[in-house]
C-alpha atoms as a PDB file:
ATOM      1  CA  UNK A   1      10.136 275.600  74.420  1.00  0.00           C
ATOM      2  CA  UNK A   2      10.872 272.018  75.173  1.00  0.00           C
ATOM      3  CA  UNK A   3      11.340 269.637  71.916  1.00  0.00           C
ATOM      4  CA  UNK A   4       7.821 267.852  70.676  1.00  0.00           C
ATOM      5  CA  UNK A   5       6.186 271.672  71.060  1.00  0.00           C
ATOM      6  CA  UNK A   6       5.640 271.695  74.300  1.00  0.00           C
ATOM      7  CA  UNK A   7       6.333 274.364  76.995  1.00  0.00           C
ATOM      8  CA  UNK A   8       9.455 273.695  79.716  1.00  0.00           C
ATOM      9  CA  UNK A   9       8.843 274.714  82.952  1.00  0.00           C
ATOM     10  CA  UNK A  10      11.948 275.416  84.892  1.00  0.00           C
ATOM     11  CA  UNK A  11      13.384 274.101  88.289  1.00  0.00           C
ATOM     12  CA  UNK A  12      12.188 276.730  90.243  1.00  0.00           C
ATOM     13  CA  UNK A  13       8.778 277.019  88.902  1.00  0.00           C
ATOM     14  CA  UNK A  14       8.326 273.418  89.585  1.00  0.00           C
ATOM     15  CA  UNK A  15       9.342 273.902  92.638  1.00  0.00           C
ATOM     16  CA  UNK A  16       6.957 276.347  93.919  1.00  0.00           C
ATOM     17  CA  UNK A  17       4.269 274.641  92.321  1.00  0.00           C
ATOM     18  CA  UNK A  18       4.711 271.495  94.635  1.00  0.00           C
ATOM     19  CA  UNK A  19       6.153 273.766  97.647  1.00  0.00           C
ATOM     20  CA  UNK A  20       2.442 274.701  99.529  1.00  0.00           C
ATOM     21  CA  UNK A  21       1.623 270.955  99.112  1.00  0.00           C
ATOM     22  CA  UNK A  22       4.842 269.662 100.220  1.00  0.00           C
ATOM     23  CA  UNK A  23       4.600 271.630 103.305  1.00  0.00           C
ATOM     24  CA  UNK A  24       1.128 270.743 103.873  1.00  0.00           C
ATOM     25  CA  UNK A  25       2.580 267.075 104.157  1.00  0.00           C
ATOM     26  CA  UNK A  26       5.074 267.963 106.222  1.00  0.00           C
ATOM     27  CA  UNK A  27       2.695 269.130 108.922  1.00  0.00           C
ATOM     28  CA  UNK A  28       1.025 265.885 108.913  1.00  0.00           C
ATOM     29  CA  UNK A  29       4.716 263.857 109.113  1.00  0.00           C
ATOM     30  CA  UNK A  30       5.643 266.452 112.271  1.00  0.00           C
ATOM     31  CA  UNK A  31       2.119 264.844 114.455  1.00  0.00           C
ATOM     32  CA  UNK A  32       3.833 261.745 114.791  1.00  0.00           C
ATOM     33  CA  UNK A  33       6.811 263.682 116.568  1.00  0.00           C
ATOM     34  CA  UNK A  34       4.728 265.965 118.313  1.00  0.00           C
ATOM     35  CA  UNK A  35       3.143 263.106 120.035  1.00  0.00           C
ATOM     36  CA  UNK A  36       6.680 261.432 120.974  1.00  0.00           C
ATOM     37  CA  UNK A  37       7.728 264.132 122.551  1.00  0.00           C
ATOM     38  CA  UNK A  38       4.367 265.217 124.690  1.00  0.00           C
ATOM     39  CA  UNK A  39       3.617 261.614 125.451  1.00  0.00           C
ATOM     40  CA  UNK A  40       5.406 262.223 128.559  1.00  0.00           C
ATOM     41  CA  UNK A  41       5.403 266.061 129.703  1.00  0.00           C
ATOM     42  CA  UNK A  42       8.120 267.073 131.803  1.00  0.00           C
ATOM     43  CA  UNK A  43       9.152 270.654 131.131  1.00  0.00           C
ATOM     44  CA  UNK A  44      11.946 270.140 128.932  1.00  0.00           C
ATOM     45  CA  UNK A  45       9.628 267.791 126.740  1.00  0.00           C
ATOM     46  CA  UNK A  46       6.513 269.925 126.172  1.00  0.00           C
ATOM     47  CA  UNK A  47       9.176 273.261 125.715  1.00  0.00           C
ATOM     48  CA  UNK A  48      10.094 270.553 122.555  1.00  0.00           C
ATOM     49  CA  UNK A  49       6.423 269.732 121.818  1.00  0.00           C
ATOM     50  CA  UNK A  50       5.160 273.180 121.887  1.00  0.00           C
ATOM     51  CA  UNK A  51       8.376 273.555 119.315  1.00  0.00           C
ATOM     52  CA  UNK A  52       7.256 270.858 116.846  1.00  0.00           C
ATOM     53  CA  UNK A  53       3.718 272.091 117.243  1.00  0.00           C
ATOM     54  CA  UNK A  54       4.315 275.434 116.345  1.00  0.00           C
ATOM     55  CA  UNK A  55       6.440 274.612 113.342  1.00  0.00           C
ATOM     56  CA  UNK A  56       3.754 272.478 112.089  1.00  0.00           C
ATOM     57  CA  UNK A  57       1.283 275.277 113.066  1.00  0.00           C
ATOM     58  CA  UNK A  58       3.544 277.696 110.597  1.00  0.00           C
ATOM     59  CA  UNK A  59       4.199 274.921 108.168  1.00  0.00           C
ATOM     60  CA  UNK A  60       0.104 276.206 107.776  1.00  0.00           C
ATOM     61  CA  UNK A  61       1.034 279.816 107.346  1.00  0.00           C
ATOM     62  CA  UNK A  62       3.688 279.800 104.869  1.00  0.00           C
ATOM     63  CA  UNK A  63       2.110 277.354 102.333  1.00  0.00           C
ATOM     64  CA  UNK A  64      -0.846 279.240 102.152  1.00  0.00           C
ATOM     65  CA  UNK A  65       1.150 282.210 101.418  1.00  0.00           C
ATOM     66  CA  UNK A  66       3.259 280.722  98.663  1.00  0.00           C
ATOM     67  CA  UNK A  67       0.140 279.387  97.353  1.00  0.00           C
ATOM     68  CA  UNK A  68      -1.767 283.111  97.237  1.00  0.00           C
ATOM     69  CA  UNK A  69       1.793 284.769  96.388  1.00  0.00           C
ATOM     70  CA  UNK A  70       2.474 283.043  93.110  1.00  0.00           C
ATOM     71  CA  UNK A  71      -0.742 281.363  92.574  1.00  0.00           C
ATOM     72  CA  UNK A  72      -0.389 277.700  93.244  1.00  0.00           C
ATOM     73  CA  UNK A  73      -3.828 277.207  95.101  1.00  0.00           C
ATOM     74  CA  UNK A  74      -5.100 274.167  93.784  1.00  0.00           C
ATOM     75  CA  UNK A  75      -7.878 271.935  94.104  1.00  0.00           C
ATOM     76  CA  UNK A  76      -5.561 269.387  96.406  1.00  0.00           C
ATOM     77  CA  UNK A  77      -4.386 271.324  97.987  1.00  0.00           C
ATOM     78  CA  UNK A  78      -7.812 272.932  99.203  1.00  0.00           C
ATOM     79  CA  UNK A  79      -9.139 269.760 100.359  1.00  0.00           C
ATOM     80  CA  UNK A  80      -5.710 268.295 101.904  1.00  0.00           C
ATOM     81  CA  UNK A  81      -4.693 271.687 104.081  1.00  0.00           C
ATOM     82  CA  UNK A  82      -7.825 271.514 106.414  1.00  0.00           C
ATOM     83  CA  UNK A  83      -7.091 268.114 106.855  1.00  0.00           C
ATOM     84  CA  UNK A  84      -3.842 268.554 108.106  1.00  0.00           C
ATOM     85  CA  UNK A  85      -4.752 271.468 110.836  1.00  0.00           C
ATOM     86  CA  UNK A  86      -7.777 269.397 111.905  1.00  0.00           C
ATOM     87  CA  UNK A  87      -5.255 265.982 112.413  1.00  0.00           C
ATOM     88  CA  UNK A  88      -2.849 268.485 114.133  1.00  0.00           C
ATOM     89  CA  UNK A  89      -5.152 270.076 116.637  1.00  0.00           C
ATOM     90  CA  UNK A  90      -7.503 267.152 117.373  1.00  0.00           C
ATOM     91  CA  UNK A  91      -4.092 265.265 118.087  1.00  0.00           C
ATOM     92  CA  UNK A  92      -2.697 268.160 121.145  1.00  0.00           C
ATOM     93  CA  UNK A  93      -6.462 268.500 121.568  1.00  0.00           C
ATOM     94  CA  UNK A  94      -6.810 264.560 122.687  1.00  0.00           C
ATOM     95  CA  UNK A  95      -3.180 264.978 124.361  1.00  0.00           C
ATOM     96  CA  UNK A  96      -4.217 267.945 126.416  1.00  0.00           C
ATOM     97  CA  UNK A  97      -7.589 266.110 127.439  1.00  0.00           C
ATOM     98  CA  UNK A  98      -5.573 262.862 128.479  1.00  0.00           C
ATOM     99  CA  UNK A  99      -3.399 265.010 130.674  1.00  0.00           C
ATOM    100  CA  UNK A 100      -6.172 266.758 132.084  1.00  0.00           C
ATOM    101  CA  UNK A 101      -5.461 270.395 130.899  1.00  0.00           C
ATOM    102  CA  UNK A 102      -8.389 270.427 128.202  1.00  0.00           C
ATOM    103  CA  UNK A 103     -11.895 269.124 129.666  1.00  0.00           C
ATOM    104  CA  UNK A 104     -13.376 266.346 127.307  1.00  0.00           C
ATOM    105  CA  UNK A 105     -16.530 267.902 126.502  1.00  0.00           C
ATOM    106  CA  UNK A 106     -14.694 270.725 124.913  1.00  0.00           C
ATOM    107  CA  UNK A 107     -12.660 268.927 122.703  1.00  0.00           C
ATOM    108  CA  UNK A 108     -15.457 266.820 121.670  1.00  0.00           C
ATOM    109  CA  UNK A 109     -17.359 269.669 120.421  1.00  0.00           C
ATOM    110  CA  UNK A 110     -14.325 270.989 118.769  1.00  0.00           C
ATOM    111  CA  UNK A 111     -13.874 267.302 117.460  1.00  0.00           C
ATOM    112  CA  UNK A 112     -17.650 267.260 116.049  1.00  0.00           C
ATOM    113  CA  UNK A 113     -17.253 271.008 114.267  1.00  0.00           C
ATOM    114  CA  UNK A 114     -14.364 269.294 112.461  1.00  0.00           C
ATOM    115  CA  UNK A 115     -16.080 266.247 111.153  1.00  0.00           C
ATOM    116  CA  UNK A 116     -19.098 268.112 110.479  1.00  0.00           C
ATOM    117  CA  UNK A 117     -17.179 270.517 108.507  1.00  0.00           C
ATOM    118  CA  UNK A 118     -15.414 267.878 106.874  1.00  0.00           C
ATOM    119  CA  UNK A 119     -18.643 265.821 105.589  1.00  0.00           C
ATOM    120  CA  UNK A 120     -19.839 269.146 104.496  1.00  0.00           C
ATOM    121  CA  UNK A 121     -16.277 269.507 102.088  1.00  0.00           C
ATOM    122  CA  UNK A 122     -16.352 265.965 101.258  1.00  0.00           C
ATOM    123  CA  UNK A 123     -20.083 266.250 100.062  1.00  0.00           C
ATOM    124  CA  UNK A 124     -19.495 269.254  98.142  1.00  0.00           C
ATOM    125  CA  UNK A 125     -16.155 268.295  96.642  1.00  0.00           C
ATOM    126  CA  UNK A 126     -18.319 264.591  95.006  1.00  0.00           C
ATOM    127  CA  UNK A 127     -20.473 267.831  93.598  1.00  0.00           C
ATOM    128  CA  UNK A 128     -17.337 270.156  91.818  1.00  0.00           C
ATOM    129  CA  UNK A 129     -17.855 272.186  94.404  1.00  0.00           C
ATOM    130  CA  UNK A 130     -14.665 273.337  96.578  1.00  0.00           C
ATOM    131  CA  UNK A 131     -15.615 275.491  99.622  1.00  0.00           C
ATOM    132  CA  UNK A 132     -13.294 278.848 100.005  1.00  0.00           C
ATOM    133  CA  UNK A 133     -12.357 279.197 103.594  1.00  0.00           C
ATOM    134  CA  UNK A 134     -14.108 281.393 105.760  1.00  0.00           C
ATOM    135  CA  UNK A 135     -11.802 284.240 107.578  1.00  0.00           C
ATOM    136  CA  UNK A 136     -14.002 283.396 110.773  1.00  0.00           C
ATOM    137  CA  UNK A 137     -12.267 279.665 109.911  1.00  0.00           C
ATOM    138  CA  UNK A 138      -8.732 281.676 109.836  1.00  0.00           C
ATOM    139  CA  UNK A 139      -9.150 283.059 112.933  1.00  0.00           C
ATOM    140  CA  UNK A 140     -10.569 279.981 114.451  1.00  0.00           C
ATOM    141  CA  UNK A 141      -7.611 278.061 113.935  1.00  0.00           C
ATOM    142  CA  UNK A 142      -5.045 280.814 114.618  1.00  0.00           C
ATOM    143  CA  UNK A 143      -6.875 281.112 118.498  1.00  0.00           C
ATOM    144  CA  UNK A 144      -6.730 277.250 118.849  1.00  0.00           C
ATOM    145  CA  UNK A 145      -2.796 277.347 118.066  1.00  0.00           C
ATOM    146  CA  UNK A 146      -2.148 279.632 120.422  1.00  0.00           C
ATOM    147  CA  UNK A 147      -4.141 277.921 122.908  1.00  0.00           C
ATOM    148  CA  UNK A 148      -3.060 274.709 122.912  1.00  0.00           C
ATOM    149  CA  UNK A 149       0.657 276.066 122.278  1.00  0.00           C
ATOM    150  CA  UNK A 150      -0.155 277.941 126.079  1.00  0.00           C
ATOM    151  CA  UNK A 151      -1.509 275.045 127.282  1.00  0.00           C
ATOM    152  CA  UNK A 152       1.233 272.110 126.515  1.00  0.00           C
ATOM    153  CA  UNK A 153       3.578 274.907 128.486  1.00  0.00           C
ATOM    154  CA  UNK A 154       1.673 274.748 131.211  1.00  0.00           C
ATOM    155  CA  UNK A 155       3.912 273.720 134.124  1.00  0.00           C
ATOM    156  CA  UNK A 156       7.058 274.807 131.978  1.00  0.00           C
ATOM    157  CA  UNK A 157       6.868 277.965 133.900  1.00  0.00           C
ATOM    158  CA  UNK A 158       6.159 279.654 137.308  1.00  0.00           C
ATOM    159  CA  UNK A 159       2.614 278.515 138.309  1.00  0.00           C
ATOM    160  CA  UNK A 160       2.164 282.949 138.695  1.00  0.00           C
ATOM    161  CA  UNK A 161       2.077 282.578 134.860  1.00  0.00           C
ATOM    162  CA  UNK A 162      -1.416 281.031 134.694  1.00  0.00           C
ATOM    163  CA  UNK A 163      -1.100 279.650 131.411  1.00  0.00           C
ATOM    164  CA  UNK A 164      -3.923 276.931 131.737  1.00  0.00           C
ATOM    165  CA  UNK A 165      -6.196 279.793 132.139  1.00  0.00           C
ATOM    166  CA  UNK A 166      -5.193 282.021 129.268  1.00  0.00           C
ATOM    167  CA  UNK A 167      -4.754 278.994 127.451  1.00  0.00           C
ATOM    168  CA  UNK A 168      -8.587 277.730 128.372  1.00  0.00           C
ATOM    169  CA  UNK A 169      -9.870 281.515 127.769  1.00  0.00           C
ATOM    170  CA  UNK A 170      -8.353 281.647 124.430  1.00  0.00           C
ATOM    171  CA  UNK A 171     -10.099 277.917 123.214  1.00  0.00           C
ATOM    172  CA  UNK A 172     -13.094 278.291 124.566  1.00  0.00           C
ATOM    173  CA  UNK A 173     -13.289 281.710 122.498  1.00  0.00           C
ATOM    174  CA  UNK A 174     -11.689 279.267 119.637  1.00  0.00           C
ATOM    175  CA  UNK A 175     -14.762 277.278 120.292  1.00  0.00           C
ATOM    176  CA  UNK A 176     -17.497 280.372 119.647  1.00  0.00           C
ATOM    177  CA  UNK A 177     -15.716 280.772 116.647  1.00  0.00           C
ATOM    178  CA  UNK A 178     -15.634 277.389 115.449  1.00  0.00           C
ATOM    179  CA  UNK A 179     -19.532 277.114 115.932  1.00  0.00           C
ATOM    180  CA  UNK A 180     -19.659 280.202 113.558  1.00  0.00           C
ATOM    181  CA  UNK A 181     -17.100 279.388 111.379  1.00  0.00           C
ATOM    182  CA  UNK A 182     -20.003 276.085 111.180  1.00  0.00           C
ATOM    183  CA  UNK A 183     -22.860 278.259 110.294  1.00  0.00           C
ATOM    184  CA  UNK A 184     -20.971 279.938 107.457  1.00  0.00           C
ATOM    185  CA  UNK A 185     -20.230 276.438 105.514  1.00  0.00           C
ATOM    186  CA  UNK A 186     -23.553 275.231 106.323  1.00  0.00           C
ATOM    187  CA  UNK A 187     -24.334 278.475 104.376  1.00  0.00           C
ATOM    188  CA  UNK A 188     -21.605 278.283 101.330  1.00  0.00           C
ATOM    189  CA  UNK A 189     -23.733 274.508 101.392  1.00  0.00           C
ATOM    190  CA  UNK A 190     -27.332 275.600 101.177  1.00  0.00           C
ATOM    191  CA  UNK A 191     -26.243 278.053  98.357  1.00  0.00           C
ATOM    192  CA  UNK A 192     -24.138 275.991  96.210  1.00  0.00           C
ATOM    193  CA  UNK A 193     -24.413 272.317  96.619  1.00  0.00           C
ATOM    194  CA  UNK A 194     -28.483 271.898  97.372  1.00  0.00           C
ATOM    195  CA  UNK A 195     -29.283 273.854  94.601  1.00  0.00           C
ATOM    196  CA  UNK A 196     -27.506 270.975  92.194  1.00  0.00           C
ATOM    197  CA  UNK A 197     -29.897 268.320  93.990  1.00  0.00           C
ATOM    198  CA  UNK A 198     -33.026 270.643  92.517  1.00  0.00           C
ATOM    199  CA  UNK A 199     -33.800 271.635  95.993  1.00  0.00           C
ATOM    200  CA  UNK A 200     -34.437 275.258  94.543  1.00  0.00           C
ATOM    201  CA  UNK A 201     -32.806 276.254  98.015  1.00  0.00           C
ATOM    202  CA  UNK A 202     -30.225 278.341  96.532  1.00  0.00           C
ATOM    203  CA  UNK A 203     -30.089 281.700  96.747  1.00  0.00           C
END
């Protein structure tokens, strides 16, 4: 008990309280040098770009595990994690589209799911309302990592490999499950933010 009453938290608690967030910002901070290194892919650069992506990528991983583990989810950090993946992806996304391994129309569909999805939280949030995330969501994201991680190492390896098509098989099935991952918030919407507009929509 600290003096004045009031209950000490110690070094380590504090610690893991800030940890998931912390690492959420880190993700964000490790675009920039994602980007530095794939702005020009030779091998030996995207091998280091597909290294700072996938830290960043498991960055995403860990802090939600810390947060479930010892139960530091909190409201921030709800809103601020799906911000960071979608900055991170749309970012190789753009990259990958620029160097002519993604077609544009896929990204930009990709792209539009994410700012859809994002009004939808933003909305919500102005309302109390904090979406959970759908496991559709989970998997969506996990499918695009791997993607684009195949997909910045194309060329790193013999052409046999076919990476660009795994990698373009693997995000266009990203991309089915991004349009349903869609549905599912448009759902969590109908049944928990219209109904506080007196749309008597709710379920």
């Amino acid at each position: 008990m600290a003096a004045g009453g009031q209950v000490s938290v110690s070094v380590p608690s504090r610690i893991l309280l800030h940890l998931p967030n912390a690492l959420t910002v880190s993700r964000i901070l490790l675009i920039p040098v994602f980007v530095l290194f794939f702005l020009e892919p030779t091998p030996e650069r995207s091998i280091m770009a597909a290294a700072v992506f996938g830290l960043a990528a498991l960055t995403d991983a860990i802090d939600g595990y810390i947060a479930r583990r010892w139960g530091q989810v909190t409201r921030l950090g709800k809103l601020l994690d799906p911000i960071a993946d979608k900055l991170l992806v749309l970012t190789a996304l753009f990259l990958l589209v620029d160097f002519d391994r993604v077609q544009a129309w896929v990204a930009i569909v990709l792209a539009g799911r994410e700012f859809f999805v994002t009004g939808l939280r933003g909305v919500a949030a102005r309302e109390g309302v904090i979406f959970s995330s759908e496991t559709t969501g989970k998997y969506k994201m996990a499918a695009q990592v791997v993607a684009i991680l195949l997909l910045i190492l194309d060329g790193t390896v013999p052409a046999q490999a076919n990476l660009h098509l795994f990698g373009t098989v693997i995000l266009m099935l990203s991309m089915a499950l991004s349009l349903v991952s869609a549905a599912q918030y448009c759902r969590q919407f109908i049944r928990q933010v219209l109904p506080r507009w007196g749309t008597g929509m709710g379920s």
